[in-house]
PDB file of N, CA and C in Angstrom:
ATOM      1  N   UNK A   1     -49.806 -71.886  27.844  1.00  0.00           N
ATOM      2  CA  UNK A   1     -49.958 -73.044  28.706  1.00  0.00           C
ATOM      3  C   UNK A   1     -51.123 -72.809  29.662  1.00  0.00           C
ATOM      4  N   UNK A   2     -51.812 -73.933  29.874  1.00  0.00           N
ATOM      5  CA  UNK A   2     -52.878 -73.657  30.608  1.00  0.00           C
ATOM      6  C   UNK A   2     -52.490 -74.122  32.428  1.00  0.00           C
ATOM      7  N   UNK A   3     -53.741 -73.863  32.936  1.00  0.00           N
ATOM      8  CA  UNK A   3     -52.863 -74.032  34.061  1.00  0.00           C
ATOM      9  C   UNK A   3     -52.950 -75.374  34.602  1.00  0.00           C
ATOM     10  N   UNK A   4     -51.553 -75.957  35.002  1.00  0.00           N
ATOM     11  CA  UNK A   4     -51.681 -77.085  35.619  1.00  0.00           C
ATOM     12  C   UNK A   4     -51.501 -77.923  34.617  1.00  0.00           C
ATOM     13  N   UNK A   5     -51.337 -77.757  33.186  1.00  0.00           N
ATOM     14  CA  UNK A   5     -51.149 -78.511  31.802  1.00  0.00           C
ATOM     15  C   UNK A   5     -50.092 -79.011  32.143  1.00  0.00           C
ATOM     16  N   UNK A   6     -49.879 -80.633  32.010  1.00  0.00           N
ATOM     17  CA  UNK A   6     -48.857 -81.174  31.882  1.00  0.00           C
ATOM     18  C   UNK A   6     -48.203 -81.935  33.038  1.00  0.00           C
ATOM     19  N   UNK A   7     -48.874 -81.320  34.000  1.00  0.00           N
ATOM     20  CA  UNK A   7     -48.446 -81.512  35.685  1.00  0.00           C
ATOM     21  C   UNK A   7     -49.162 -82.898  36.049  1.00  0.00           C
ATOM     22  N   UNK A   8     -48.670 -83.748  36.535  1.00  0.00           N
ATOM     23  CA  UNK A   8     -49.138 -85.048  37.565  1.00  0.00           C
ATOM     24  C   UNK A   8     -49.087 -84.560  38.793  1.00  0.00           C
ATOM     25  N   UNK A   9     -50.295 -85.207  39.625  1.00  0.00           N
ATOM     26  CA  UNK A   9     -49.928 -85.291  41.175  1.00  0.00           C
ATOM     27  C   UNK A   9     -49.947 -84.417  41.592  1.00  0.00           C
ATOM     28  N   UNK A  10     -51.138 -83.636  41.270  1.00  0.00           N
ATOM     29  CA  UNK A  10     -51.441 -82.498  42.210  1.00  0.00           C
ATOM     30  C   UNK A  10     -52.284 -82.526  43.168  1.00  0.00           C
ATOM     31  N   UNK A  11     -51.317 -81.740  44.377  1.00  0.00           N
ATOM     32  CA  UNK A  11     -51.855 -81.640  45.866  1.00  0.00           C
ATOM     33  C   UNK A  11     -52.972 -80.202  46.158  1.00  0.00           C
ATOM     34  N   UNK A  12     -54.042 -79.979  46.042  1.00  0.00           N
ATOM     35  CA  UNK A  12     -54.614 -78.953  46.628  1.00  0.00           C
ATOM     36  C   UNK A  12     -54.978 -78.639  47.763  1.00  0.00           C
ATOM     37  N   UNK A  13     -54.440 -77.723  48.313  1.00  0.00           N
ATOM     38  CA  UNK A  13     -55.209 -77.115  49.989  1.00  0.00           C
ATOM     39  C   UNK A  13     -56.039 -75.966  49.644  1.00  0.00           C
ATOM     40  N   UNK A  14     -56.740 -75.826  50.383  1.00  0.00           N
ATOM     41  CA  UNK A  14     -58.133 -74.695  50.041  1.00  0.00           C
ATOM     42  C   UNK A  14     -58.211 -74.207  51.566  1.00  0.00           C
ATOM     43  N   UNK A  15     -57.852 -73.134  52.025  1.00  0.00           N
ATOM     44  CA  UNK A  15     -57.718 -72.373  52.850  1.00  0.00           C
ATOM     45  C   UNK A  15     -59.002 -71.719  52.762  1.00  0.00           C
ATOM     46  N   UNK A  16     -60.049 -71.974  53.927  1.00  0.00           N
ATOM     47  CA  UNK A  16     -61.207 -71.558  53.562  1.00  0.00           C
ATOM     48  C   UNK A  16     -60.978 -69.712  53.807  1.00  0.00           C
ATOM     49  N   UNK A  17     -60.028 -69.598  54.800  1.00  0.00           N
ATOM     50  CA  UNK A  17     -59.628 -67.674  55.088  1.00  0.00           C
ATOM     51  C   UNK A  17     -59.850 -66.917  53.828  1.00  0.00           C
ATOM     52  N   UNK A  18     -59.391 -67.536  52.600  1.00  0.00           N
ATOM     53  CA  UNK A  18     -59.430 -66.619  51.470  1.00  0.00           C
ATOM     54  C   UNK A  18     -60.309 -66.184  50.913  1.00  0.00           C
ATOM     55  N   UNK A  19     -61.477 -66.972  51.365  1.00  0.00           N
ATOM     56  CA  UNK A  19     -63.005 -66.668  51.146  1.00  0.00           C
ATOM     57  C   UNK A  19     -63.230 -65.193  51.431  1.00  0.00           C
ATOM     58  N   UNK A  20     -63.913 -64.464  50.843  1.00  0.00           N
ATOM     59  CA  UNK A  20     -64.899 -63.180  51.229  1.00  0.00           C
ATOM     60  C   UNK A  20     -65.745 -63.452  52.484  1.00  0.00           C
ATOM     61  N   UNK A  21     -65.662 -62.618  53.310  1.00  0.00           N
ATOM     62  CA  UNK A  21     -66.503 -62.537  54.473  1.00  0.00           C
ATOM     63  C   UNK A  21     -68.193 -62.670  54.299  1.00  0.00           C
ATOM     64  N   UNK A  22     -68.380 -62.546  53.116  1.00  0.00           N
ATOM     65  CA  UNK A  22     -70.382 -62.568  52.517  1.00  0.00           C
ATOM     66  C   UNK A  22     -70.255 -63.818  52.419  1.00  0.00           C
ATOM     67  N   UNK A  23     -68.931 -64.782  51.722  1.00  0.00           N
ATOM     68  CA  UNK A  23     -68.825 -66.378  51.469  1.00  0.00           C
ATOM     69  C   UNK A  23     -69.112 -67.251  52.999  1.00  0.00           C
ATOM     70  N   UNK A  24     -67.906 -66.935  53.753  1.00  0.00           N
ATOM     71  CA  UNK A  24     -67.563 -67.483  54.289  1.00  0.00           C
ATOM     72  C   UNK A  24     -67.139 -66.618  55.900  1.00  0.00           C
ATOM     73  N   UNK A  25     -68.223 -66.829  56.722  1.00  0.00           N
ATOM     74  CA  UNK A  25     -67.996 -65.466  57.620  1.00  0.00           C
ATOM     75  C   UNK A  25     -67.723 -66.013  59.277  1.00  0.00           C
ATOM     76  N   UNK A  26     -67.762 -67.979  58.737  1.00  0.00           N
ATOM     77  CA  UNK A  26     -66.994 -68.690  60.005  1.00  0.00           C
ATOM     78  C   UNK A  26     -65.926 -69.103  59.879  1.00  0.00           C
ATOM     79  N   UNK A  27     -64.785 -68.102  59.644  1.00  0.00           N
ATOM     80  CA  UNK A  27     -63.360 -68.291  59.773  1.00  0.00           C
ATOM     81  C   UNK A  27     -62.451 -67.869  60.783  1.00  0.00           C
ATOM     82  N   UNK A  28     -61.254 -68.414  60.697  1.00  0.00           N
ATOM     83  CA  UNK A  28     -60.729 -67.615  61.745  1.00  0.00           C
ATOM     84  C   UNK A  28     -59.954 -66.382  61.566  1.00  0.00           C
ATOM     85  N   UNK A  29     -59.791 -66.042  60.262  1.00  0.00           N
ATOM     86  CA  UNK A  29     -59.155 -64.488  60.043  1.00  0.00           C
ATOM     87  C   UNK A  29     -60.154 -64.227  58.654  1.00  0.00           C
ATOM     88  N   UNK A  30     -61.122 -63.378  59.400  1.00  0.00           N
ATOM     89  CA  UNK A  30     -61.749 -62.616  57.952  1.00  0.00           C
ATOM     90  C   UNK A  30     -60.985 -61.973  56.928  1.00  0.00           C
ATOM     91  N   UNK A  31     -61.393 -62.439  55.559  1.00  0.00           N
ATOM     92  CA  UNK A  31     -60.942 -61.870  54.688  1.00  0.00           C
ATOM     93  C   UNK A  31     -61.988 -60.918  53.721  1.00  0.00           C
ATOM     94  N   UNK A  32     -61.954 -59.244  53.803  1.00  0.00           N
ATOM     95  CA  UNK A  32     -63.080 -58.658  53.127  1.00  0.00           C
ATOM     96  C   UNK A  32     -62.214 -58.118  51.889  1.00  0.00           C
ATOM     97  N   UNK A  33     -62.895 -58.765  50.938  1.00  0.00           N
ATOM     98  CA  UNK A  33     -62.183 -58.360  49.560  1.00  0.00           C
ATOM     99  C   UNK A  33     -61.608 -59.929  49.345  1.00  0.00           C
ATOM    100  N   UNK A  34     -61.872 -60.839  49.564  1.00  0.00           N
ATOM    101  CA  UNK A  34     -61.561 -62.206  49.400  1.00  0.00           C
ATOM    102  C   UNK A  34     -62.165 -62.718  48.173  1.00  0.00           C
ATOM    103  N   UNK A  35     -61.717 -64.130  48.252  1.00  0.00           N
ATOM    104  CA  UNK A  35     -62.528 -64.655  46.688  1.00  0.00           C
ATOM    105  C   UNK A  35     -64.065 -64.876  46.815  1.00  0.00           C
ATOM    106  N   UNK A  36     -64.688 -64.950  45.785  1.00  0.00           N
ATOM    107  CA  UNK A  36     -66.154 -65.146  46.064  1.00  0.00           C
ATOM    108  C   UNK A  36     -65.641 -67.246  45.842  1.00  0.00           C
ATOM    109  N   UNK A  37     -67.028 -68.188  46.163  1.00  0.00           N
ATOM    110  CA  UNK A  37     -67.281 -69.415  45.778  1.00  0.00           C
ATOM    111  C   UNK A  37     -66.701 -69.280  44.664  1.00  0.00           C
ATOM    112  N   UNK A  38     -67.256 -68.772  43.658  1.00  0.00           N
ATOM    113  CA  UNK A  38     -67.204 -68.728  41.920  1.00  0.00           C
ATOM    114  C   UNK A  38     -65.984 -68.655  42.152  1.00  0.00           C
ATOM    115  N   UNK A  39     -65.018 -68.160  42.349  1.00  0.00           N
ATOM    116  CA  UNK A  39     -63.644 -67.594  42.067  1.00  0.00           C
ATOM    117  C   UNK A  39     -62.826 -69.346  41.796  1.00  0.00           C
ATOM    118  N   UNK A  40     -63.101 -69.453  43.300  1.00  0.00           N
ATOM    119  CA  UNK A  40     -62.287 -70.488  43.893  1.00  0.00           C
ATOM    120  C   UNK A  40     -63.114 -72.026  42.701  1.00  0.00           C
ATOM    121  N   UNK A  41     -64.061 -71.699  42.780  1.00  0.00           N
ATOM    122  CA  UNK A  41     -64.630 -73.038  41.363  1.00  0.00           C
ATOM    123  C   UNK A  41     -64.022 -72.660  40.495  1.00  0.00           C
ATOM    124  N   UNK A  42     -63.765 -71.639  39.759  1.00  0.00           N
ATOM    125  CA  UNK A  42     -63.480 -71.138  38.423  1.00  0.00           C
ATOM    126  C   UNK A  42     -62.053 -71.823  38.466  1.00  0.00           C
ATOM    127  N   UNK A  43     -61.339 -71.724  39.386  1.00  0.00           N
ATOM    128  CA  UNK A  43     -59.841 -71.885  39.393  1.00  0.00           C
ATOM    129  C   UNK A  43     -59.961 -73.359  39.410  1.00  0.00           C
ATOM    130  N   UNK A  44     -60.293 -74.153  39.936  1.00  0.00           N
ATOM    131  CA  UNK A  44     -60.714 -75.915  39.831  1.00  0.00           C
ATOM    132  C   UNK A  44     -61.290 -76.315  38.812  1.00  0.00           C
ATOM    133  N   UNK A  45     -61.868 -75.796  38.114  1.00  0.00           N
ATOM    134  CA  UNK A  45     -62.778 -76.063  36.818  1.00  0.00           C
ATOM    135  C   UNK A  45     -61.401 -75.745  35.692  1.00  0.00           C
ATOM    136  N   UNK A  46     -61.017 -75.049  35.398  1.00  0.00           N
ATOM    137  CA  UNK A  46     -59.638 -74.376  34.802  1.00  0.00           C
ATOM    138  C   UNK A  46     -57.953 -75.156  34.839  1.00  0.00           C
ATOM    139  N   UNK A  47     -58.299 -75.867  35.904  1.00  0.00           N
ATOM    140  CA  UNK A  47     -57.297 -77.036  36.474  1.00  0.00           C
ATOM    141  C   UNK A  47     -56.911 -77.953  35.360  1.00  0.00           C
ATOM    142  N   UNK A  48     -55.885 -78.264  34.915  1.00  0.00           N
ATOM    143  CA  UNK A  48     -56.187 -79.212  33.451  1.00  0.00           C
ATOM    144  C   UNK A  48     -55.167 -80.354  34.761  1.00  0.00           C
ATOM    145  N   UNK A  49     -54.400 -80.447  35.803  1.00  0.00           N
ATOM    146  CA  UNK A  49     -53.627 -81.282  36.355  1.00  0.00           C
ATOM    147  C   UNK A  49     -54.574 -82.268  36.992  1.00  0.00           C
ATOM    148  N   UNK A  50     -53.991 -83.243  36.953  1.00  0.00           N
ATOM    149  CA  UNK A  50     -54.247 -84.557  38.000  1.00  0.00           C
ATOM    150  C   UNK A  50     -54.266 -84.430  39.247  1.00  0.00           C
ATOM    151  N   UNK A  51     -55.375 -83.874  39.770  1.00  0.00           N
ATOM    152  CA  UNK A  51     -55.527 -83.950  41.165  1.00  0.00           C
ATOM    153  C   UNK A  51     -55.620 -85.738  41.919  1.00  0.00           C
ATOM    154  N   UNK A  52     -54.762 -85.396  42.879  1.00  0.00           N
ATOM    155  CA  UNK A  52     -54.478 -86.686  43.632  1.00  0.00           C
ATOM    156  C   UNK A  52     -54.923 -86.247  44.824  1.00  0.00           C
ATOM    157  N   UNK A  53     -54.972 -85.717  45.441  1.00  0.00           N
ATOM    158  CA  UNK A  53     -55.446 -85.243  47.162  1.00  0.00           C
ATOM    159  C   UNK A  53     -55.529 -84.051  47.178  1.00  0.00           C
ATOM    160  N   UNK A  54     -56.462 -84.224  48.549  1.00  0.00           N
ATOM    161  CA  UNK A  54     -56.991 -82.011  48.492  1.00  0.00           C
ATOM    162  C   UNK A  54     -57.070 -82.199  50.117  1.00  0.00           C
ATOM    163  N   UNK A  55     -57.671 -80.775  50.612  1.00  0.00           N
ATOM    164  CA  UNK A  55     -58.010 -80.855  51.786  1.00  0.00           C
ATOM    165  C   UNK A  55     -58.634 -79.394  51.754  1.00  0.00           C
ATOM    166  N   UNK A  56     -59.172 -78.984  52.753  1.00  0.00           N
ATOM    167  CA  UNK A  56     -59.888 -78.002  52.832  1.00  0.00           C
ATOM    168  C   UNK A  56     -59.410 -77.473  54.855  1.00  0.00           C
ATOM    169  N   UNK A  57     -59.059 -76.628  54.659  1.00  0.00           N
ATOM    170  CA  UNK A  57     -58.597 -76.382  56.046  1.00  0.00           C
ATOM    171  C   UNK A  57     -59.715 -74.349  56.773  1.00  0.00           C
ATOM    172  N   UNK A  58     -58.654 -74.587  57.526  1.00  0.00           N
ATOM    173  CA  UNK A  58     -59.303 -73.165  59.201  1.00  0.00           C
ATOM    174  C   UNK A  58     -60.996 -73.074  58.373  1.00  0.00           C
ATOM    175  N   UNK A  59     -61.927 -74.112  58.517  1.00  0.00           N
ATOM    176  CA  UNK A  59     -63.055 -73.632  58.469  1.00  0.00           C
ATOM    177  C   UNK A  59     -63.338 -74.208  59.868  1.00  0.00           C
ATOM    178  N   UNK A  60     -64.667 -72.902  60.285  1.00  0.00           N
ATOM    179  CA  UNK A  60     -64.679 -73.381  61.653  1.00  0.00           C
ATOM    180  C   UNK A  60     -66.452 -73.418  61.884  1.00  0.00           C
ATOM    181  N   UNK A  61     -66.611 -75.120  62.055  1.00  0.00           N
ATOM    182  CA  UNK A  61     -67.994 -75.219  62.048  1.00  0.00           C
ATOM    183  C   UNK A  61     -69.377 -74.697  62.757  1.00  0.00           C
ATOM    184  N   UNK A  62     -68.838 -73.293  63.683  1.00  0.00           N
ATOM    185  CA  UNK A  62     -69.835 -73.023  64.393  1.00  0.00           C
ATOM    186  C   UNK A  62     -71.011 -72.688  63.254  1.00  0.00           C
ATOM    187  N   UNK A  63     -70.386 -71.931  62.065  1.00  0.00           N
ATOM    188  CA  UNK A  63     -71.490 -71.266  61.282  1.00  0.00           C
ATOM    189  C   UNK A  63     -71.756 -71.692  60.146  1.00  0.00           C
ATOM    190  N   UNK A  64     -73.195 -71.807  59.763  1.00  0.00           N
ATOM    191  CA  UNK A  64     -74.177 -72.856  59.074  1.00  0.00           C
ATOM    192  C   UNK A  64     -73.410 -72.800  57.565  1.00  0.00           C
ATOM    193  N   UNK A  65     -73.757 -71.496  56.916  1.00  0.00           N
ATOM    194  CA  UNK A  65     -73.265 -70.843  55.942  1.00  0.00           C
ATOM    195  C   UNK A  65     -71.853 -70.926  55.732  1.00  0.00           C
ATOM    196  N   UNK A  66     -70.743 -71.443  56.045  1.00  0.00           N
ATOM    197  CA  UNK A  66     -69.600 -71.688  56.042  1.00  0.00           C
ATOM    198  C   UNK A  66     -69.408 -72.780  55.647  1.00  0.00           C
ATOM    199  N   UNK A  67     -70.149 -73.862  56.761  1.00  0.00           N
ATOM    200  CA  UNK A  67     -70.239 -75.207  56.678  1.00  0.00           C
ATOM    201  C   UNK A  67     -70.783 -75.209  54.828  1.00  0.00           C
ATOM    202  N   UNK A  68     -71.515 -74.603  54.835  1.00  0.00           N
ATOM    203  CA  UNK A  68     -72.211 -75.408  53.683  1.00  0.00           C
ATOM    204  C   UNK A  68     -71.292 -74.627  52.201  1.00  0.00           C
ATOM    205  N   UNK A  69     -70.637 -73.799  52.840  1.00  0.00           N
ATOM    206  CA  UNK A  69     -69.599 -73.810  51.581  1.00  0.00           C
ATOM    207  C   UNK A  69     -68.368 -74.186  51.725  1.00  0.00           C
ATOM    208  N   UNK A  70     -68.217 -74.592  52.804  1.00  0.00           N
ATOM    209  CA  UNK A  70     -66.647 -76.133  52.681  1.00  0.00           C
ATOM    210  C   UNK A  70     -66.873 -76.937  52.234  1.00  0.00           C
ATOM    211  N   UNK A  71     -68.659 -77.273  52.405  1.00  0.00           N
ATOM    212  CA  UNK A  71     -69.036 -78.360  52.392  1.00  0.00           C
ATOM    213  C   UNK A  71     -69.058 -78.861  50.284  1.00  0.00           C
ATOM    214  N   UNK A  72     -69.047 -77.766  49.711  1.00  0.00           N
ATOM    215  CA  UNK A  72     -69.278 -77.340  48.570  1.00  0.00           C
ATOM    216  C   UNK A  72     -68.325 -77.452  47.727  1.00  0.00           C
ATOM    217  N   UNK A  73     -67.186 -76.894  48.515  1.00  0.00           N
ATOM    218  CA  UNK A  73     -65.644 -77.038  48.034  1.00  0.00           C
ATOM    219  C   UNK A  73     -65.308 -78.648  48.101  1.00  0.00           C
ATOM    220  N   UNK A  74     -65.236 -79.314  49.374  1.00  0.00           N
ATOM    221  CA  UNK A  74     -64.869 -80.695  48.936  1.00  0.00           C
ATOM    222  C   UNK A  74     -65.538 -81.256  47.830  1.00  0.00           C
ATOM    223  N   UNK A  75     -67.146 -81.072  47.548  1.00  0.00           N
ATOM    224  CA  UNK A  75     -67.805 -81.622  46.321  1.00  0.00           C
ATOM    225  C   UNK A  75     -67.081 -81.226  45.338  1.00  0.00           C
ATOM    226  N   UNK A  76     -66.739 -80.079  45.040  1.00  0.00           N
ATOM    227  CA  UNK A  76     -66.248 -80.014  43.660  1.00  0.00           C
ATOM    228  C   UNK A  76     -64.758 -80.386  43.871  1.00  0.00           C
ATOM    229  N   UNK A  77     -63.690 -80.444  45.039  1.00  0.00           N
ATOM    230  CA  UNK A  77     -62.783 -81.080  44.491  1.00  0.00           C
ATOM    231  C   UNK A  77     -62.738 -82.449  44.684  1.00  0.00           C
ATOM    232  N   UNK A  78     -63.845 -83.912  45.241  1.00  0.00           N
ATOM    233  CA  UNK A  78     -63.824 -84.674  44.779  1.00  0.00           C
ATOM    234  C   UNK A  78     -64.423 -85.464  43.488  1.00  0.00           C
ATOM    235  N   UNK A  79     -65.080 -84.463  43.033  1.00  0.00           N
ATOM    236  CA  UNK A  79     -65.260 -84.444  41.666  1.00  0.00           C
ATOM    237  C   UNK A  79     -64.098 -84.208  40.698  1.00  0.00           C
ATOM    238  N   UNK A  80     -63.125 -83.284  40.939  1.00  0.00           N
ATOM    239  CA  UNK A  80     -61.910 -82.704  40.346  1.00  0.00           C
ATOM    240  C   UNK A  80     -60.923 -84.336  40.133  1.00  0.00           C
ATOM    241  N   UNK A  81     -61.466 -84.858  41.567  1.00  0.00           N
ATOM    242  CA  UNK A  81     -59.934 -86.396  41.745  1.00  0.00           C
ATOM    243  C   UNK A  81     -61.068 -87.329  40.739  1.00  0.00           C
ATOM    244  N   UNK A  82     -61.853 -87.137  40.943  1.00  0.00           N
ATOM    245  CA  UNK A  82     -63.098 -88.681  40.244  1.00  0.00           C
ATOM    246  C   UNK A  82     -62.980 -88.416  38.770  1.00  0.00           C
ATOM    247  N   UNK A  83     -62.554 -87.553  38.429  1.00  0.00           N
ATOM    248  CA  UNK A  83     -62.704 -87.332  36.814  1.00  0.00           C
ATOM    249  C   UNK A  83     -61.105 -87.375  36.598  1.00  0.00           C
ATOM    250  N   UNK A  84     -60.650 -87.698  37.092  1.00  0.00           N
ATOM    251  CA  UNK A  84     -58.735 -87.880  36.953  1.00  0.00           C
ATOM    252  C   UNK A  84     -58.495 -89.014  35.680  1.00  0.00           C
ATOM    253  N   UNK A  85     -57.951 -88.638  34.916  1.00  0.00           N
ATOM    254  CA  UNK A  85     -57.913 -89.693  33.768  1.00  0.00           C
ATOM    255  C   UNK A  85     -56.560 -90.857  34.490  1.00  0.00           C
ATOM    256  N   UNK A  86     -56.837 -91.697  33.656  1.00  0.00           N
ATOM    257  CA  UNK A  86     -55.540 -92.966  33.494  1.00  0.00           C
ATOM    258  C   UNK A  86     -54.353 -92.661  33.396  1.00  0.00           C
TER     259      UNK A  86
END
């Protein structure tokens, strides 16, 4: 079974903390040894469920490089809901 095969109505939260500190180094609890970008795409790309809503949470906009990979994550998961079949 693949993942998410079969499933309707899936909710995603994306905790930006889980990020690697090289990813994502405006958080509020560093994580070193965290996922890289790729990780966290790989796992959304791999998604076979119906995403219905997401959110992206504790990113904290002081830092540029953060921003622009939250900013990265919502792109690909509103791409994830826009390609949602019938």
């Amino acid at each position: 079974m693949k993942l998410g095969e079969g499933v309707k109505g899936v909710y995603i939260s994306v905790d930006v903390d889980c990020l690697d500190l090289a990813f994502a180094p405006g958080v509020s609890h560093i994580e070193q040894g965290g996922l890289s970008f790729y990780d966290v795409q790989n796992i959304l790309h791999n998604l076979q469920a119906d995403v219905v809503a997401v959110d992206v949470v504790e990113f904290n906009p002081v830092d540029g490089m953060t921003a622009m990979v939250a900013a990265k994550l919502v792109r690909e998961l509103t791409a994830k809901i826009s390609k949602m079949k019938d």
